[in-house]
PDB file of N, CA and C in Angstrom:
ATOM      1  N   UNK A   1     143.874   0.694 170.011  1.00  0.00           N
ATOM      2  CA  UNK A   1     142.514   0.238 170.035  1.00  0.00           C
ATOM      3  C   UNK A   1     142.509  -1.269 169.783  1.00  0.00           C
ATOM      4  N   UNK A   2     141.557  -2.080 170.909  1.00  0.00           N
ATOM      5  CA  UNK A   2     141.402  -3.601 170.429  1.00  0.00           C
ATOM      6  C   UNK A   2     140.833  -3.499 169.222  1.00  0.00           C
ATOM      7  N   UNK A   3     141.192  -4.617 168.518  1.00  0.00           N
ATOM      8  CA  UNK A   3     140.347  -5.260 167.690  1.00  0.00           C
ATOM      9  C   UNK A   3     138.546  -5.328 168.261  1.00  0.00           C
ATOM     10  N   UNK A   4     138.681  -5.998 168.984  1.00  0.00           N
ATOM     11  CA  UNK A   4     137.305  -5.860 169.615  1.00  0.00           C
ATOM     12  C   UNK A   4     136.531  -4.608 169.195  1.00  0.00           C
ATOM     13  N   UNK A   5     136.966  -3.540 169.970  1.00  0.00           N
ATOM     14  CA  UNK A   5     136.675  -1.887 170.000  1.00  0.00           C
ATOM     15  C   UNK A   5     136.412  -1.767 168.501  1.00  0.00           C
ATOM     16  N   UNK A   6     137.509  -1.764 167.416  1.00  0.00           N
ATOM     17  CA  UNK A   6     137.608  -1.879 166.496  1.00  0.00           C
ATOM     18  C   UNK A   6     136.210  -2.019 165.328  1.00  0.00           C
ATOM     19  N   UNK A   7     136.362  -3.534 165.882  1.00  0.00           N
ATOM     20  CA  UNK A   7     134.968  -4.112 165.298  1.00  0.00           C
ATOM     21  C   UNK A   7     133.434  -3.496 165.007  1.00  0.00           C
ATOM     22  N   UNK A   8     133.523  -2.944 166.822  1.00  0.00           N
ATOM     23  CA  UNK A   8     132.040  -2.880 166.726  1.00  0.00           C
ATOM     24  C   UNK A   8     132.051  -1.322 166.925  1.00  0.00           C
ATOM     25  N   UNK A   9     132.940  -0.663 167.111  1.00  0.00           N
ATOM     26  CA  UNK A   9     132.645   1.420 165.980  1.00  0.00           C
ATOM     27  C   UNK A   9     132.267   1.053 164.706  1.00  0.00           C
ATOM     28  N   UNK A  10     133.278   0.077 164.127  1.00  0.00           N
ATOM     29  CA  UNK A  10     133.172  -0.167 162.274  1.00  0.00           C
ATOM     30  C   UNK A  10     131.178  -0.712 162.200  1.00  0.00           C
ATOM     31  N   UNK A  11     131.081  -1.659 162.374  1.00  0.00           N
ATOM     32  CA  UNK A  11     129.624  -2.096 162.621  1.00  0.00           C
ATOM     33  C   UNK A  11     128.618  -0.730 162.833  1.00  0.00           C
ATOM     34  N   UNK A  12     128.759  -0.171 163.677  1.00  0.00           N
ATOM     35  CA  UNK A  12     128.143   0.351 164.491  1.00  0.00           C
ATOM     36  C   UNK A  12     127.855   1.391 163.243  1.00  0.00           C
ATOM     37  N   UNK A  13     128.880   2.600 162.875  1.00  0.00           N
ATOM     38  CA  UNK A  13     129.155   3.544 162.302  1.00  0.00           C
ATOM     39  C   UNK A  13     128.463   3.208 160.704  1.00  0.00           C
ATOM     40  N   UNK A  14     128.750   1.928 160.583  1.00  0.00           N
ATOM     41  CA  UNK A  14     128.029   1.644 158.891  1.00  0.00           C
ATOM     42  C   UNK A  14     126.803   1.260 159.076  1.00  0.00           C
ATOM     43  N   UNK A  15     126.428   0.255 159.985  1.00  0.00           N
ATOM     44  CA  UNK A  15     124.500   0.604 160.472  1.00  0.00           C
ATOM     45  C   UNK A  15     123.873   2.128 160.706  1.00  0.00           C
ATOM     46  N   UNK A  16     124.499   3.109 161.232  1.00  0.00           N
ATOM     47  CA  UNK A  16     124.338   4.157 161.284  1.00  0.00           C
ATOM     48  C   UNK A  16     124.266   4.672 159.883  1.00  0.00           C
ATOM     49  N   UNK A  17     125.047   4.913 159.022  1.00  0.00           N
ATOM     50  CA  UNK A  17     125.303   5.043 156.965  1.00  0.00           C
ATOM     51  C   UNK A  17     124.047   4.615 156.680  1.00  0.00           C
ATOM     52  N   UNK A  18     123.871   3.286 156.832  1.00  0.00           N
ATOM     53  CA  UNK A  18     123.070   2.502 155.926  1.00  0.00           C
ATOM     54  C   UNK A  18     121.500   3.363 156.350  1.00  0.00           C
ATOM     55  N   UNK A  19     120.895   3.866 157.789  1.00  0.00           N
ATOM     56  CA  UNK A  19     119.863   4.107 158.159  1.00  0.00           C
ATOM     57  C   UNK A  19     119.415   5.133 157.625  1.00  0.00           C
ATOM     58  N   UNK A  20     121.027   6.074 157.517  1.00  0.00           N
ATOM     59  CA  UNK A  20     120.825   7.294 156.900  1.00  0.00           C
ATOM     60  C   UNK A  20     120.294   7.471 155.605  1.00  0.00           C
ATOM     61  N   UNK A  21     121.175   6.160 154.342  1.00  0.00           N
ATOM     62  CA  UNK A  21     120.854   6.057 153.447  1.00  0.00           C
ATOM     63  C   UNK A  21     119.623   5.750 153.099  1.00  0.00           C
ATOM     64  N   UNK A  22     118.989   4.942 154.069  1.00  0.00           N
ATOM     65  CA  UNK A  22     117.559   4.433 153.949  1.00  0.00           C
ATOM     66  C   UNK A  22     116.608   5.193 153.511  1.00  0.00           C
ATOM     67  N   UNK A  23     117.311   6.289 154.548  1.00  0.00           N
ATOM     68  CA  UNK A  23     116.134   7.482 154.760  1.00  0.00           C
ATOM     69  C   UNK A  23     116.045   8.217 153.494  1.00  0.00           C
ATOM     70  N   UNK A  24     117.049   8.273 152.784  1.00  0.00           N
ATOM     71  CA  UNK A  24     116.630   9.094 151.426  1.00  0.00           C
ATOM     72  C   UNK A  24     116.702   8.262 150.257  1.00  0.00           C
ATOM     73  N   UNK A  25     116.301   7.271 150.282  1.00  0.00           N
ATOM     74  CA  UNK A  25     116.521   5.953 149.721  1.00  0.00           C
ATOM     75  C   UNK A  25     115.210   6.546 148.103  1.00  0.00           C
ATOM     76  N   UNK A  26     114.225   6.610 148.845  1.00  0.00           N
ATOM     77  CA  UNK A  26     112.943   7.134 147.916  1.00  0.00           C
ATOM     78  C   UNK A  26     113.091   8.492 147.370  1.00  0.00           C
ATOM     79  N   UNK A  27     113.860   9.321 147.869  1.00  0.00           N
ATOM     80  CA  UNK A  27     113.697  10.551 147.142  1.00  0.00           C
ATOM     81  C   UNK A  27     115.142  10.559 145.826  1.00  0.00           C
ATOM     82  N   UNK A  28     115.886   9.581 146.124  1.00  0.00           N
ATOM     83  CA  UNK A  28     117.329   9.760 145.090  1.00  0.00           C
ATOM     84  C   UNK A  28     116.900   7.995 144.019  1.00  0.00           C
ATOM     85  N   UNK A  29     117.977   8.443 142.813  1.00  0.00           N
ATOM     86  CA  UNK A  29     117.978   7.283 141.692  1.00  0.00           C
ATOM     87  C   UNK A  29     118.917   6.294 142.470  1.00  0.00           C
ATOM     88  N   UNK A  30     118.140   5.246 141.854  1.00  0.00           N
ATOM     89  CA  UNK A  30     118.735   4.044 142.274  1.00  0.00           C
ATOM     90  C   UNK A  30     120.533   4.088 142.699  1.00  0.00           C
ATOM     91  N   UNK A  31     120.747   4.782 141.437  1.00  0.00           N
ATOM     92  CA  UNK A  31     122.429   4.339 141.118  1.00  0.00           C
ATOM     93  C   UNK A  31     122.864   5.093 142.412  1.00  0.00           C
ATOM     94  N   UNK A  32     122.266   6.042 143.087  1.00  0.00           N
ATOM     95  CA  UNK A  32     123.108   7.065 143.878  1.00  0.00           C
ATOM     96  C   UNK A  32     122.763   6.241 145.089  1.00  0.00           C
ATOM     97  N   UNK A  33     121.982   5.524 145.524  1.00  0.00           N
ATOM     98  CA  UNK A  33     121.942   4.623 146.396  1.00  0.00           C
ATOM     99  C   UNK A  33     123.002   3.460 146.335  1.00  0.00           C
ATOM    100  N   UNK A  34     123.490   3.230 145.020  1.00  0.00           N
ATOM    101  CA  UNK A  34     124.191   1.955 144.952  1.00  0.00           C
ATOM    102  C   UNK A  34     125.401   2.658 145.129  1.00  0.00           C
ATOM    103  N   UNK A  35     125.936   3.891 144.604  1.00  0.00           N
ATOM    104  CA  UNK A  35     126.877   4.286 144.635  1.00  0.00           C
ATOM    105  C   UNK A  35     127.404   4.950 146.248  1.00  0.00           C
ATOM    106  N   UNK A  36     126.031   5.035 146.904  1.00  0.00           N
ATOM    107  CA  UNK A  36     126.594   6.128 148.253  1.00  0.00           C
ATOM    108  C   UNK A  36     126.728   4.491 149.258  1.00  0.00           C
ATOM    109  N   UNK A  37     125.945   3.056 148.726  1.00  0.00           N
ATOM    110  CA  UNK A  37     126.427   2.039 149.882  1.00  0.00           C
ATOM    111  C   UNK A  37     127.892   1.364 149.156  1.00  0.00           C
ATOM    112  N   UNK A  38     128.588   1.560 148.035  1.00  0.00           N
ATOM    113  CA  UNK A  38     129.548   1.212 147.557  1.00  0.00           C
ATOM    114  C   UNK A  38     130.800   1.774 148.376  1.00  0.00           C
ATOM    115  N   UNK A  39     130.563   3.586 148.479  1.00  0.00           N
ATOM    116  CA  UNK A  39     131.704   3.916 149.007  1.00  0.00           C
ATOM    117  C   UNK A  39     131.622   3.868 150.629  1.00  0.00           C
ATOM    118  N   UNK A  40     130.192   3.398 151.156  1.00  0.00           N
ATOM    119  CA  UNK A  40     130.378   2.966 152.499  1.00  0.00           C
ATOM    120  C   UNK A  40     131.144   2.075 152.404  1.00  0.00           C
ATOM    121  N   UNK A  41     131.132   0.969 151.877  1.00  0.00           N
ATOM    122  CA  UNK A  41     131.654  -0.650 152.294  1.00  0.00           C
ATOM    123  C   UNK A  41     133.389  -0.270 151.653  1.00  0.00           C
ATOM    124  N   UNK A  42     133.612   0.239 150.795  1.00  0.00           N
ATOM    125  CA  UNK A  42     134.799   0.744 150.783  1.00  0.00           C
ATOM    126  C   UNK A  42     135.487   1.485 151.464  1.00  0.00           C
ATOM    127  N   UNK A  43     134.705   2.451 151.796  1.00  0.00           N
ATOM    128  CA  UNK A  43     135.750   3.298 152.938  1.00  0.00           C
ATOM    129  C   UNK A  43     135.700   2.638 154.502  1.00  0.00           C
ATOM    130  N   UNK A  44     134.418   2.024 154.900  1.00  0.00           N
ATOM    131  CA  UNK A  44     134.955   1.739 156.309  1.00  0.00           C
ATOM    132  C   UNK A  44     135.252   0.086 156.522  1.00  0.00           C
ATOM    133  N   UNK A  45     134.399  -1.088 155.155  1.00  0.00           N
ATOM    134  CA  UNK A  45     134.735  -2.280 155.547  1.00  0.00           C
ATOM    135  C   UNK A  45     136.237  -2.366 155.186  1.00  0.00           C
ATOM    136  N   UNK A  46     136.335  -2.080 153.943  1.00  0.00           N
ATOM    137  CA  UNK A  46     137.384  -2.362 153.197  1.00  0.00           C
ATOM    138  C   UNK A  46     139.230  -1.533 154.224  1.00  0.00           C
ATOM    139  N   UNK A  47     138.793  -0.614 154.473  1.00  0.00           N
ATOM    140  CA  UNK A  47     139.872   0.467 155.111  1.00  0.00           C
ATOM    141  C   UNK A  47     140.308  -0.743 156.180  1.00  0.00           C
ATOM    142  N   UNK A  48     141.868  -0.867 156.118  1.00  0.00           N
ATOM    143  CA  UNK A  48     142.658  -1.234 157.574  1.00  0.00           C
ATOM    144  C   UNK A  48     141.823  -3.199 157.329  1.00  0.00           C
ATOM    145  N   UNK A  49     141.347  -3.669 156.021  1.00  0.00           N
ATOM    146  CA  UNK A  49     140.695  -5.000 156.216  1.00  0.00           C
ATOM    147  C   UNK A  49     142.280  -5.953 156.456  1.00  0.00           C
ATOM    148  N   UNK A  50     143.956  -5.684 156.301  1.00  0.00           N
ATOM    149  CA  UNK A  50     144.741  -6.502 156.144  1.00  0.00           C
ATOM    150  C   UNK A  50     144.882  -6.541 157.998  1.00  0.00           C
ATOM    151  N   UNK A  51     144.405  -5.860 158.491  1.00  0.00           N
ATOM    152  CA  UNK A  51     144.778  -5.863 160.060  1.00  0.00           C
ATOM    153  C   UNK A  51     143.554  -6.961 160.456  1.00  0.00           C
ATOM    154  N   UNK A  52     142.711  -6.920 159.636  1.00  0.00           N
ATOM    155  CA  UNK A  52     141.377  -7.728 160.060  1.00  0.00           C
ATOM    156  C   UNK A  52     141.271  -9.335 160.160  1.00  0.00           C
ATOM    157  N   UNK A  53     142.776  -9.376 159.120  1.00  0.00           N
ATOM    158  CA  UNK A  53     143.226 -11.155 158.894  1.00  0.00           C
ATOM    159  C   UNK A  53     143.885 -11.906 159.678  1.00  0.00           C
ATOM    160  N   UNK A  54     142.846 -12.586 160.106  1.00  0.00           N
ATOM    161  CA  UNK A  54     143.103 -13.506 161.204  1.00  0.00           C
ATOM    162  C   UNK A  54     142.257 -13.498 162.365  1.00  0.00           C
ATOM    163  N   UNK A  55     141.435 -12.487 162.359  1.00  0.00           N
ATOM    164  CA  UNK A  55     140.300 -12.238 163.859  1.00  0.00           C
ATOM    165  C   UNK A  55     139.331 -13.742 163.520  1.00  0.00           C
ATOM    166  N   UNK A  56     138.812 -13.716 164.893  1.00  0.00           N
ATOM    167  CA  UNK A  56     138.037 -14.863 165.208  1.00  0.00           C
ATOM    168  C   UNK A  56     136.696 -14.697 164.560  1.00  0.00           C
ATOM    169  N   UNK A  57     136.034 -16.201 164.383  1.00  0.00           N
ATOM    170  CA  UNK A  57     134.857 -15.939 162.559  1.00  0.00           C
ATOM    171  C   UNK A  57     133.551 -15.218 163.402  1.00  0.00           C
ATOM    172  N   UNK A  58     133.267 -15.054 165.078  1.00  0.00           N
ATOM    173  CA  UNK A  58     132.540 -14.392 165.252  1.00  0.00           C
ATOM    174  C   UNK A  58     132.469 -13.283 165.000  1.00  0.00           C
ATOM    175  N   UNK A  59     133.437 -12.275 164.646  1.00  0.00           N
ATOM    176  CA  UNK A  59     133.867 -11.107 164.364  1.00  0.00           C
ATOM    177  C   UNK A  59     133.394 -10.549 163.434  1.00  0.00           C
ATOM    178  N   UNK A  60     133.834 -11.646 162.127  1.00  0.00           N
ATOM    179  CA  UNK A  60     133.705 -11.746 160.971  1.00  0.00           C
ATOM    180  C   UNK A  60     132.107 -11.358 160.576  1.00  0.00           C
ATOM    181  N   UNK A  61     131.142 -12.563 161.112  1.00  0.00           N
ATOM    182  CA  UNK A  61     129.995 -12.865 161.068  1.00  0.00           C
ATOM    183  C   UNK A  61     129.003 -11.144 161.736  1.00  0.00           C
ATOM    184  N   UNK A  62     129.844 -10.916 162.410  1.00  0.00           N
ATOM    185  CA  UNK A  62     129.222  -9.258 162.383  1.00  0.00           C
ATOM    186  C   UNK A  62     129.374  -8.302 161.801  1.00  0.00           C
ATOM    187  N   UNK A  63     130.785  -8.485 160.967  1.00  0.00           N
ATOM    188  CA  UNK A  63     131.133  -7.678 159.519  1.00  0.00           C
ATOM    189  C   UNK A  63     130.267  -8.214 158.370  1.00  0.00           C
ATOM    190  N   UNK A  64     130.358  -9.328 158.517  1.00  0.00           N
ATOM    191  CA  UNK A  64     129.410  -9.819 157.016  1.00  0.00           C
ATOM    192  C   UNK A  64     127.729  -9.162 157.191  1.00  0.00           C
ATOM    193  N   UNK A  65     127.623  -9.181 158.677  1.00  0.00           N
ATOM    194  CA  UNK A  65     126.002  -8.952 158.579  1.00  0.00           C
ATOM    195  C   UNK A  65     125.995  -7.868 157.772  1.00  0.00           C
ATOM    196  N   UNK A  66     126.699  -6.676 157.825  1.00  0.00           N
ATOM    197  CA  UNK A  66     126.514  -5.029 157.458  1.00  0.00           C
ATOM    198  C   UNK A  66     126.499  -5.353 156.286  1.00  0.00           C
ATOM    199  N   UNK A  67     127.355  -6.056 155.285  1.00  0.00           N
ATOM    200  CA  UNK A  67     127.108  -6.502 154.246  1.00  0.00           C
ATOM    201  C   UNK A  67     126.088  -6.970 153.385  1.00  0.00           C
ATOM    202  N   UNK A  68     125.569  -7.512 154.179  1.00  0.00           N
ATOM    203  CA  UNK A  68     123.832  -8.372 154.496  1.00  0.00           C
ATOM    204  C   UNK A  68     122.852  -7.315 154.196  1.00  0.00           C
ATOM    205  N   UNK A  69     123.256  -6.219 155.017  1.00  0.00           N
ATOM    206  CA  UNK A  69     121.814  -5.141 155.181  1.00  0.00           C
ATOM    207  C   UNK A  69     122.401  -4.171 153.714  1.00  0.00           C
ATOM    208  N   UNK A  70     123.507  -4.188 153.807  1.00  0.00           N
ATOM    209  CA  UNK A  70     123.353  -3.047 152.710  1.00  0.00           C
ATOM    210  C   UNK A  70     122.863  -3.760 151.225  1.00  0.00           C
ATOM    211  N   UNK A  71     123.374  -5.006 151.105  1.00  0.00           N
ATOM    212  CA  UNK A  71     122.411  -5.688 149.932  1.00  0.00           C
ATOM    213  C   UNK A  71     120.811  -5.768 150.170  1.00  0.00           C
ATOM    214  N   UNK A  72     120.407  -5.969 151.262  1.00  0.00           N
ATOM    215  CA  UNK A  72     119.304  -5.697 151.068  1.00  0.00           C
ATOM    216  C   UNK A  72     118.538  -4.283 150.815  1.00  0.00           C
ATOM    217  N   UNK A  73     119.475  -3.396 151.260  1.00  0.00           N
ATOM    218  CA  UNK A  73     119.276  -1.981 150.729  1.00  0.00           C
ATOM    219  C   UNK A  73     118.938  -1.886 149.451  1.00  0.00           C
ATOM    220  N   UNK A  74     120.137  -2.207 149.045  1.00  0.00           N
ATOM    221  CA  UNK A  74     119.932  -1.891 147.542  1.00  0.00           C
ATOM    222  C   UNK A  74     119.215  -2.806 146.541  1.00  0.00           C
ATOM    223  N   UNK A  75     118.391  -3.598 146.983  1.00  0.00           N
ATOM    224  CA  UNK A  75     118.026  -4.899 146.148  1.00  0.00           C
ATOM    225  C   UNK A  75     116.268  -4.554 146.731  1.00  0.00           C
ATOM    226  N   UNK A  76     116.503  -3.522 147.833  1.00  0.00           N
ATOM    227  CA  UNK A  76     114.799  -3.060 148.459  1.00  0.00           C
ATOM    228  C   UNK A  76     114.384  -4.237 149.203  1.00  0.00           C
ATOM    229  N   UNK A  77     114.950  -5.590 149.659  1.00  0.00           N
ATOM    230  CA  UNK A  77     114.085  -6.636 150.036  1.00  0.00           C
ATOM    231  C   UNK A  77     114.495  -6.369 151.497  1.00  0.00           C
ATOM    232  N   UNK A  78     113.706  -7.325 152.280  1.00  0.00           N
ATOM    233  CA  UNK A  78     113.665  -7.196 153.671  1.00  0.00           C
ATOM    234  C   UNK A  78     114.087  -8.607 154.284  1.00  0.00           C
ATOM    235  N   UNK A  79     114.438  -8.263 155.783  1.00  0.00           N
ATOM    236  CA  UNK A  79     115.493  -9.288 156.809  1.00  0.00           C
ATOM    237  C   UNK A  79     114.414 -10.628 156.221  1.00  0.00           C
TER     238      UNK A  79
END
């Protein structure tokens, strides 16, 4: 699999997490929100990140966004 390919399942698959999480965002305690976007960004940013060193910073800049949204998840603020 390219890197490319790579990239944007990983993206793709944790925007997908995060929407899910959204959705039950109001019915669960805070912490289980912080805790269910923790082991997102661990299991899919973090997984295979030493293969990730060295890709080009546009790449990057679409990994960081997911990062972006899930803090705003958990912090409740908006884009």
């Amino acid at each position: 699999m390219s890197t490319r390919t790579h990239v944007s399942k990983t993206i793709s698959s944790c925007f997908a997490a995060l929407c899910h999480i959204r959705s039950v965002r109001r019915s669960v305690r805070k912490q289980v929100v912080l805790s269910l976007v923790s082991s997102l960004v661990l299991s899919q940013l973090d997984y295979g990140s030493a293969t990730l060193a060295g890709i080009p910073e546009y790449k990057l800049v679409r990994l960081q966004s997911v990062l972006h949204a899930a803090a705003r998840l958990i912090c409740g603020r908006r884009k």
